[in-house]
Protein backbone atom coordinates (compact mmCIF):
# COMPACT_ATOMS: atom_id res chain seq x y z
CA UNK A 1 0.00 0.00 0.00
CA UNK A 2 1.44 3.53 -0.91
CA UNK A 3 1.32 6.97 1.28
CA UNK A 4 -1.29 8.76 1.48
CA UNK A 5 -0.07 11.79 -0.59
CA UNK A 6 -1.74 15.15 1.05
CA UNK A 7 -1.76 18.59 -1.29
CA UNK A 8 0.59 21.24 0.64
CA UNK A 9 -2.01 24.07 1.93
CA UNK A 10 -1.55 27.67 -0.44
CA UNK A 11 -1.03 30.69 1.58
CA UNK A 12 -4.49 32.85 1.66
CA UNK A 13 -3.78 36.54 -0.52
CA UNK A 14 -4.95 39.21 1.22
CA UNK A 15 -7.94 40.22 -1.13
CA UNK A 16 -9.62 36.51 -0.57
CA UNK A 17 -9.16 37.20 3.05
CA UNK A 18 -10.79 40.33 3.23
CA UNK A 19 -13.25 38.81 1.42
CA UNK A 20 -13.77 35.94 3.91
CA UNK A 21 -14.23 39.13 6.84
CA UNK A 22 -16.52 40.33 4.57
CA UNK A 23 -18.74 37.29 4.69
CA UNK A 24 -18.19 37.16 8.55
CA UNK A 25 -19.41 40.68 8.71
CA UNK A 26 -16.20 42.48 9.53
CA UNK A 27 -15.30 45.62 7.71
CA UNK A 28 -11.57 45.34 7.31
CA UNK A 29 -10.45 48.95 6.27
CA UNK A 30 -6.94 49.02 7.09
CA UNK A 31 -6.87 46.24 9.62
CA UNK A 32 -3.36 44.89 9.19
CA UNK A 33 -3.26 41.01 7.92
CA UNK A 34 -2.86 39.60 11.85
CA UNK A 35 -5.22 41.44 13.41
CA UNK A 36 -7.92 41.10 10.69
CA UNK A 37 -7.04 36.86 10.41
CA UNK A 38 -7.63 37.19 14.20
CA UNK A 39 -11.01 39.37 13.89
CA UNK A 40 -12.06 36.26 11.34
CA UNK A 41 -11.04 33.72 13.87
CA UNK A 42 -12.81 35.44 17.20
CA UNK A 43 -16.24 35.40 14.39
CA UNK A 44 -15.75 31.35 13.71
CA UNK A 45 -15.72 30.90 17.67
CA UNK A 46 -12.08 29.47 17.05
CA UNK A 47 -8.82 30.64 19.12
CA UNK A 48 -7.51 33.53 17.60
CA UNK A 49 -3.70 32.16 17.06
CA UNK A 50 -2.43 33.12 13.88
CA UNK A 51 0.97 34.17 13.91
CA UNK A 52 2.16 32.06 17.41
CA UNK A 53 2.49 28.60 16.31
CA UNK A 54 6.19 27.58 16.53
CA UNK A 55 7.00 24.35 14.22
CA UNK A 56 4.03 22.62 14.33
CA UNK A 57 -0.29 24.24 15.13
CA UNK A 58 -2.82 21.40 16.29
CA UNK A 59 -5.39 23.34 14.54
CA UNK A 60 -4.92 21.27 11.34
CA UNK A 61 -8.03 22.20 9.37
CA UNK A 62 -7.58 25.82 9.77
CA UNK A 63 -7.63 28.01 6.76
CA UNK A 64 -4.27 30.28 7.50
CA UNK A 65 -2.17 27.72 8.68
CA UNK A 66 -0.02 27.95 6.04
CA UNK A 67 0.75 31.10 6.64
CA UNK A 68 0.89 31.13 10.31
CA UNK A 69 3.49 28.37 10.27
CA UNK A 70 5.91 30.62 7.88
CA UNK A 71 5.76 33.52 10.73
């Protein structure tokens, strides 16, 4: 039996995240990218980590963790 192979999770662009706030009801403005991710995060009742993860986030099904792992 072979590996499971798993895709390697893209990096959210800023514009599809402000649209995701959007849909949440935030209004980013000029929010900077961690403190509108977190915004989005407090709205989906989920811990607003992005941005401390060292090496390795138990949150595997999270949306930014791409990004929040390159921090």
């Amino acid at each position: 039996m072979s590996p499971v192979k798993t895709k390697k999770q893209k990096s959210m662009t800023m514009p599809q995240i402000r649209t995701k706030a959007r849909k949440l009801g935030i209004t980013p403005g000029k929010m900077k990218k961690t403190e509108l991710i977190h915004s989005i995060q407090q709205a989906e009742n989920c811990t607003p980590c992005f941005g401390t993860a060292v090496d390795w986030c138990r949150y595997t099904d999270c949306c930014f963790m791409a990004d929040c792992l390159k921090n």
